[in-house]
N, C-alpha and C. Protein backbone atom coordinates (compact mmCIF):
# COMPACT_ATOMS: atom_id res chain seq x y z
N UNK A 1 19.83 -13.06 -10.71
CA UNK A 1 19.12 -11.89 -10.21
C UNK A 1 20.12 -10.75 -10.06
N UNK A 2 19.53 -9.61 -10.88
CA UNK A 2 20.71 -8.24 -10.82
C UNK A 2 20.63 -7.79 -8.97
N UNK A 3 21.58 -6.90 -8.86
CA UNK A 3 21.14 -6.05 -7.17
C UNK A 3 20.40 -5.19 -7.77
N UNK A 4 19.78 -4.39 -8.13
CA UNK A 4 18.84 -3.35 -8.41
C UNK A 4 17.20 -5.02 -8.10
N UNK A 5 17.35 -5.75 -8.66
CA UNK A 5 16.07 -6.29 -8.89
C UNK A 5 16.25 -7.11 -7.22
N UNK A 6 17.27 -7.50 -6.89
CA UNK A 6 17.20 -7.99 -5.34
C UNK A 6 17.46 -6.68 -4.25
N UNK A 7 17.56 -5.51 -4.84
CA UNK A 7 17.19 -4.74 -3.52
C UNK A 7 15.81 -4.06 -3.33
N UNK A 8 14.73 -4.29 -4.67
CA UNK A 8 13.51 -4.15 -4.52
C UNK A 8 12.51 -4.93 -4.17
N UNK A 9 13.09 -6.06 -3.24
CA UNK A 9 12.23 -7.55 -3.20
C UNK A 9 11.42 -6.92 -2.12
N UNK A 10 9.93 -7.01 -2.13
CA UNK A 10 8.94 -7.04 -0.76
C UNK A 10 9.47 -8.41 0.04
N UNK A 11 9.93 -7.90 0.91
CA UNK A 11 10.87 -8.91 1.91
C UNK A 11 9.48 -8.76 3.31
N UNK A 12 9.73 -9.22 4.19
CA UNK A 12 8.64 -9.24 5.51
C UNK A 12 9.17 -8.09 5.85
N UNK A 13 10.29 -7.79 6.22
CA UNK A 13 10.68 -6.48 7.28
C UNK A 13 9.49 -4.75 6.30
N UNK A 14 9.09 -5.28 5.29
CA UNK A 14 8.12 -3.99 4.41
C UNK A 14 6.64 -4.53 5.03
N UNK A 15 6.90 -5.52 5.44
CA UNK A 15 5.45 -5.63 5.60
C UNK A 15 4.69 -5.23 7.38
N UNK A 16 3.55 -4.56 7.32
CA UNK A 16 3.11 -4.43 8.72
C UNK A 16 2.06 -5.59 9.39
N UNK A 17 2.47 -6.24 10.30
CA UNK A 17 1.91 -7.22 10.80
C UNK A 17 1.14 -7.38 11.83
N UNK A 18 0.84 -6.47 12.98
CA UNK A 18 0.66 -6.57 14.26
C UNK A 18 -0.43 -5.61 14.00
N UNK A 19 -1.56 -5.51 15.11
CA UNK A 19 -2.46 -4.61 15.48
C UNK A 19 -1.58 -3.39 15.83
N UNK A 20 -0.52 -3.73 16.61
CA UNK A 20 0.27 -2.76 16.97
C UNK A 20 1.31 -1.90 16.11
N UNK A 21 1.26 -2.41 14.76
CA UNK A 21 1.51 -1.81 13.82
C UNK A 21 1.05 -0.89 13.00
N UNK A 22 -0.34 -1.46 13.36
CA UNK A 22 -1.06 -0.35 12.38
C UNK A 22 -1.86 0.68 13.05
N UNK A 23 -1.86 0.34 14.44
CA UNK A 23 -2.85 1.41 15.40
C UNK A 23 -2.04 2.84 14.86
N UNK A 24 -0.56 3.05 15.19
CA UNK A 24 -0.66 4.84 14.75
C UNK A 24 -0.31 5.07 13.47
N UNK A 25 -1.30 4.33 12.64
CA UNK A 25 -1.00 4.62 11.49
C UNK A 25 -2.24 5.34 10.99
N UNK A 26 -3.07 4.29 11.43
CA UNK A 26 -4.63 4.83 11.23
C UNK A 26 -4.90 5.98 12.58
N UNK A 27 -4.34 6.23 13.30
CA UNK A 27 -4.40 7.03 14.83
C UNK A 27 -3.90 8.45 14.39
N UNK A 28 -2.47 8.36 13.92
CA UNK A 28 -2.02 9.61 13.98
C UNK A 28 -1.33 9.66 12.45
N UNK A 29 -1.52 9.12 11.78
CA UNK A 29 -1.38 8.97 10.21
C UNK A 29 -1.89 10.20 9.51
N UNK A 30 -1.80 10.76 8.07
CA UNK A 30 -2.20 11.33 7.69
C UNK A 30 -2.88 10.34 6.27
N UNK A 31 -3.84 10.71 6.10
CA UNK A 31 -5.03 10.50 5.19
C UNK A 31 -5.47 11.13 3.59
N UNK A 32 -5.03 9.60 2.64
CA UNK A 32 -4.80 10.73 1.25
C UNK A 32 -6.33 9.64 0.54
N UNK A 33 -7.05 9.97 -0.33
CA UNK A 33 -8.49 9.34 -0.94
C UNK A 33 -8.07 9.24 -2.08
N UNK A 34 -8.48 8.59 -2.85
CA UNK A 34 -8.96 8.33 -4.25
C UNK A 34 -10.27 8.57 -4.03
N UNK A 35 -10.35 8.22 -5.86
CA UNK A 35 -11.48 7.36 -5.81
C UNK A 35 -12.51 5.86 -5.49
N UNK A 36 -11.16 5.24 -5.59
CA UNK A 36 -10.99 4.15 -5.13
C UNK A 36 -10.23 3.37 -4.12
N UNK A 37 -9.44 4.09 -3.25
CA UNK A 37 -8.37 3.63 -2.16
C UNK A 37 -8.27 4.96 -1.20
N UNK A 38 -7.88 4.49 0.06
CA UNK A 38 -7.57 5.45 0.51
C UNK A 38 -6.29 5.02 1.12
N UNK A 39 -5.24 6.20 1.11
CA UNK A 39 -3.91 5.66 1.90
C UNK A 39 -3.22 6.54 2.78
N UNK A 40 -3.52 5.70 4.21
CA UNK A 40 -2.82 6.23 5.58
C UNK A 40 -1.33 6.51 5.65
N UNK A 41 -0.78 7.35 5.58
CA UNK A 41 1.02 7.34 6.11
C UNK A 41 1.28 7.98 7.00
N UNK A 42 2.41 7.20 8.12
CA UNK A 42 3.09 8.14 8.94
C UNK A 42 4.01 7.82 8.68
N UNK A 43 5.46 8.23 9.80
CA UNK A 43 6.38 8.29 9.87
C UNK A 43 6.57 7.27 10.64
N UNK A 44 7.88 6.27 10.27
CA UNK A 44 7.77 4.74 11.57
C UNK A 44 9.37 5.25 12.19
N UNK A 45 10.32 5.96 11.38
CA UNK A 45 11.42 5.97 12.52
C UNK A 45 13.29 4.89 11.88
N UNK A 46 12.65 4.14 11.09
CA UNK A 46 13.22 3.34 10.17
C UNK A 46 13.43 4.09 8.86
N UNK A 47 14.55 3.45 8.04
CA UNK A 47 14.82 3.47 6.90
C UNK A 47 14.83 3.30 5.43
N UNK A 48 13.65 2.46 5.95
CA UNK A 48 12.39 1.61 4.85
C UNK A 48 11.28 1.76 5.20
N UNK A 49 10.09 1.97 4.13
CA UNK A 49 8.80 1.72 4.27
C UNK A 49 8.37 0.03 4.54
N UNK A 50 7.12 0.29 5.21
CA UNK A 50 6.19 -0.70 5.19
C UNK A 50 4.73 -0.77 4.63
N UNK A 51 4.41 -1.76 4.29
CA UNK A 51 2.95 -1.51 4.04
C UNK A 51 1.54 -2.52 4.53
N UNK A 52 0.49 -2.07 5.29
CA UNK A 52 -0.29 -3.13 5.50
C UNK A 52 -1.33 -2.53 4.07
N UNK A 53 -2.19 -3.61 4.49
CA UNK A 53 -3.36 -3.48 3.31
C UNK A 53 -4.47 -4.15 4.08
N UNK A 54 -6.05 -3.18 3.95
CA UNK A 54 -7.34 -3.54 4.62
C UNK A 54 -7.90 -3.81 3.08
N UNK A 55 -7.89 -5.06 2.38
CA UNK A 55 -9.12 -4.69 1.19
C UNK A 55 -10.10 -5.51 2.42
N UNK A 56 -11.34 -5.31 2.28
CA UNK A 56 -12.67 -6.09 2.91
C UNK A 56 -13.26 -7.25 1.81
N UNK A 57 -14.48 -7.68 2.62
CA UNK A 57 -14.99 -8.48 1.71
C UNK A 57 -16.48 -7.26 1.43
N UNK A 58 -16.27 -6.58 2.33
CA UNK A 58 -17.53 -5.41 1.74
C UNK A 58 -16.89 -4.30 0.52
N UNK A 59 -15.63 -4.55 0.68
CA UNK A 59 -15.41 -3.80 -0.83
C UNK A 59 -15.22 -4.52 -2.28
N UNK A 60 -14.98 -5.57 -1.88
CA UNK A 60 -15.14 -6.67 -2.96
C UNK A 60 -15.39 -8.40 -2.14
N UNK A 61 -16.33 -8.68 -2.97
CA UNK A 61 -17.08 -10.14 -2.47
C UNK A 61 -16.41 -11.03 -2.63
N UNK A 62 -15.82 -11.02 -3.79
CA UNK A 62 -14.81 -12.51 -4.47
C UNK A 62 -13.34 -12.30 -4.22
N UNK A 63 -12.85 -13.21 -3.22
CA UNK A 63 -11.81 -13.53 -2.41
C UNK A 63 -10.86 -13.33 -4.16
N UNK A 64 -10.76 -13.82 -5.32
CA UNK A 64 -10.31 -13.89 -5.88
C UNK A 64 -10.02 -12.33 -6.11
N UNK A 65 -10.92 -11.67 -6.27
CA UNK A 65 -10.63 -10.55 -6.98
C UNK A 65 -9.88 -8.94 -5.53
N UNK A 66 -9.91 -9.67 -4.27
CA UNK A 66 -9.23 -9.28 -3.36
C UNK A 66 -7.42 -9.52 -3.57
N UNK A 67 -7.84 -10.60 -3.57
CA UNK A 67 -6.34 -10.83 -3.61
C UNK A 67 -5.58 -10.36 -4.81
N UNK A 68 -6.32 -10.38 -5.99
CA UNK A 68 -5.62 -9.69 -7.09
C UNK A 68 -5.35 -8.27 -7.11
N UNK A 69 -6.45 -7.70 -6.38
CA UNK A 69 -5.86 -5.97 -5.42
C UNK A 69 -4.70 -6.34 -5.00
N UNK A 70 -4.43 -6.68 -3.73
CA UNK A 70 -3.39 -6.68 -3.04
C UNK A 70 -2.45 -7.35 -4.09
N UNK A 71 -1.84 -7.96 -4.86
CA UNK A 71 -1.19 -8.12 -5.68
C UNK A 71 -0.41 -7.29 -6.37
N UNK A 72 -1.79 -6.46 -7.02
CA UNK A 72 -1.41 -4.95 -7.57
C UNK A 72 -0.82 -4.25 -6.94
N UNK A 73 -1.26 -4.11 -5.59
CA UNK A 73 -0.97 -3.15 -4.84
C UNK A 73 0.42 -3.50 -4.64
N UNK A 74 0.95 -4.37 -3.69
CA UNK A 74 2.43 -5.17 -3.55
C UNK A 74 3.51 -4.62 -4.34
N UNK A 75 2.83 -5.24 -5.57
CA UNK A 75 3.58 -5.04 -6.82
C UNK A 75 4.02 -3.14 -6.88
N UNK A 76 3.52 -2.40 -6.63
CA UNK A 76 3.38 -1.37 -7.41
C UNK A 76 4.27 -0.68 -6.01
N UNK A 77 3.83 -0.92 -4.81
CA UNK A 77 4.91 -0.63 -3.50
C UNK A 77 6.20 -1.02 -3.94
N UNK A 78 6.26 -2.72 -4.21
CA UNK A 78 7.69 -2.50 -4.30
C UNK A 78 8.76 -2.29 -5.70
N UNK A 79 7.82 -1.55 -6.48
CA UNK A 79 8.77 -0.74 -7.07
C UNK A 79 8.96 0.27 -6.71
N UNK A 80 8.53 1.23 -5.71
CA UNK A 80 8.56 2.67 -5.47
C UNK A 80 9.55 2.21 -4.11
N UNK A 81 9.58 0.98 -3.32
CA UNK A 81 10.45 1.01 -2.20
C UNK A 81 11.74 2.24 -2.13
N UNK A 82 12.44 2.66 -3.22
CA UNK A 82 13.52 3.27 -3.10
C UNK A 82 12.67 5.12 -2.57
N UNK A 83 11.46 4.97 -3.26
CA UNK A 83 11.33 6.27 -3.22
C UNK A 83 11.07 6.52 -1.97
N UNK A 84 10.07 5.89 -1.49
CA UNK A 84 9.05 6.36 -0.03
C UNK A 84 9.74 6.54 1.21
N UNK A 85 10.89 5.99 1.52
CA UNK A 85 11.73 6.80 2.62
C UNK A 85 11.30 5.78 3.94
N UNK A 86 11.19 6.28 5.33
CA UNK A 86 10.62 5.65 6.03
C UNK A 86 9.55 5.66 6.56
N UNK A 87 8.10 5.69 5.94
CA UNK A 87 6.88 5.45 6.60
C UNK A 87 6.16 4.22 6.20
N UNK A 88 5.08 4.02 7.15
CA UNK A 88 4.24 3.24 7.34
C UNK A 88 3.25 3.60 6.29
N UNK A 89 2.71 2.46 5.42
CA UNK A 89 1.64 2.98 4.80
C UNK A 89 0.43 1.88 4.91
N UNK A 90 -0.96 2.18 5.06
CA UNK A 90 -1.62 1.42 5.33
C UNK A 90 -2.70 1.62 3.84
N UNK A 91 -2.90 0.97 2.85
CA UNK A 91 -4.14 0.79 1.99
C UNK A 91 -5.17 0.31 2.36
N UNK A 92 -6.61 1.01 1.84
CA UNK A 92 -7.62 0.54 2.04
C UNK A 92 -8.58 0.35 1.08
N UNK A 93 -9.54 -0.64 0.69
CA UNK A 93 -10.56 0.08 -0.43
C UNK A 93 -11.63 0.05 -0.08
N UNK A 94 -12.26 0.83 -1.08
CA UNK A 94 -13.61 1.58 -0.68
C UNK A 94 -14.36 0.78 -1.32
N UNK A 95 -16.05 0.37 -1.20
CA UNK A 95 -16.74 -0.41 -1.92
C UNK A 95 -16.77 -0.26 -3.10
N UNK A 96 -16.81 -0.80 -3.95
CA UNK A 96 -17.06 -0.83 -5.65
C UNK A 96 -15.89 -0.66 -6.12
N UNK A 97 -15.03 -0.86 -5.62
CA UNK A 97 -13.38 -0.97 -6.01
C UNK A 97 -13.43 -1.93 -7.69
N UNK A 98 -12.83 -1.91 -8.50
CA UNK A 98 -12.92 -2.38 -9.83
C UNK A 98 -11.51 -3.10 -9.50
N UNK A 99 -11.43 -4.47 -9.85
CA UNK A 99 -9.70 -5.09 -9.70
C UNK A 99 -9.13 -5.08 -10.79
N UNK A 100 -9.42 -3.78 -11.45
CA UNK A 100 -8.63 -3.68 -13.15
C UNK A 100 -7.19 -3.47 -13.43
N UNK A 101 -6.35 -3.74 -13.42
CA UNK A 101 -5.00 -3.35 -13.33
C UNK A 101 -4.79 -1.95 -13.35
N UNK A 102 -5.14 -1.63 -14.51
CA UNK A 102 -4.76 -0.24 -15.20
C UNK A 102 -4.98 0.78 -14.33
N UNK A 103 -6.56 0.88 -14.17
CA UNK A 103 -7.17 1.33 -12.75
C UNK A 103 -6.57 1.50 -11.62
N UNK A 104 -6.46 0.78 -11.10
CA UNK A 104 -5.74 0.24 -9.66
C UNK A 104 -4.48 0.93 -10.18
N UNK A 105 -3.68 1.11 -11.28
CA UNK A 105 -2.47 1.92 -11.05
C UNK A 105 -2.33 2.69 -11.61
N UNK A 106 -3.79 3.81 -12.05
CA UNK A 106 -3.57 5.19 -12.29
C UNK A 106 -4.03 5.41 -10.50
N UNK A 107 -4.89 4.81 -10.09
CA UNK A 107 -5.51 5.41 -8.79
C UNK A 107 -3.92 5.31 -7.68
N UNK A 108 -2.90 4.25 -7.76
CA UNK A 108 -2.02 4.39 -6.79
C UNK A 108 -1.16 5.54 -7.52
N UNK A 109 -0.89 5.80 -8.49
CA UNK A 109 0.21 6.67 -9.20
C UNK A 109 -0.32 8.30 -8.73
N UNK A 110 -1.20 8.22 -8.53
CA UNK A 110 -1.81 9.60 -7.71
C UNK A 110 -1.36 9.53 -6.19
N UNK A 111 -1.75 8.43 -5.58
CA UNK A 111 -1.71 8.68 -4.42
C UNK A 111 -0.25 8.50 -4.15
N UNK A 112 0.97 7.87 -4.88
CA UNK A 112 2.30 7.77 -4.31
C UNK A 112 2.96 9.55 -4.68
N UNK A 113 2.20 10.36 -5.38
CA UNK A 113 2.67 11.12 -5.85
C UNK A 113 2.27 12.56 -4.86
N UNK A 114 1.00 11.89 -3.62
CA UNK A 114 1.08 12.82 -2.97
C UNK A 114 1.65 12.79 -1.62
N UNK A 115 2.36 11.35 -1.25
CA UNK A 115 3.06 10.99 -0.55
C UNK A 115 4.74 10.80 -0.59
N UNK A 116 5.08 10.66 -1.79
CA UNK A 116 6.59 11.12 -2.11
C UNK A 116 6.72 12.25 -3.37
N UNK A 117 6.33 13.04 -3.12
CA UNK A 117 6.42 14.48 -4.52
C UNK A 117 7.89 14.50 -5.15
């Protein structure tokens, strides 16, 4: 394993875990939409981002095709880890979410672009 590919690992310390993690995120966060996602960021105070993720089962029914969101999603955070600096980011999706790859990462390539310009 190169260091460029082990300093982009989604390690736990990226990840948000606690109710108490995500209350001022969704509280005092700022709020970016797709069409398909919406994504909360604040500022946490740290040197690294984190990220939680809300997919529902009201935005998609099949546990399978949830988890392959969040997959995408994961994936696509921790390549940008170097960029995003230190906030909290919380994903969400909206009903009728499509778990298409491609999709899912023109819709995040917008939204990382209005959160790290």
């Amino acid at each position: 394993m190169s260091l460029s590919t082990a300093s982009c690992r989604f390690r736990k310390i990226h990840h948000l875990l606690s109710g108490d993690d995500f209350a001022p995120v969704f509280k005092q966060g700022k709020r970016y939409h797709s069409r398909e996602l919406t994504l909360f960021c604040h500022p946490n105070g740290r040197s690294y981002p984190r990220l939680g993720l809300g997919i529902s089962k009201k935005s998609l029914k099949r546990a399978v095709d949830r988890n392959r969101v969040k997959r995408q999603i994961r994936e696509q955070f921790r390549l940008r880890l170097q960029q995003l600096g230190g906030v909290d980011l919380v994903i969400t999706a909206k009903r009728g979410i499509v778990a298409d790859r491609a999709r899912i990462r023109g819709e995040l390539d917008k939204l990382w672009g209005k959160v790290c310009p």
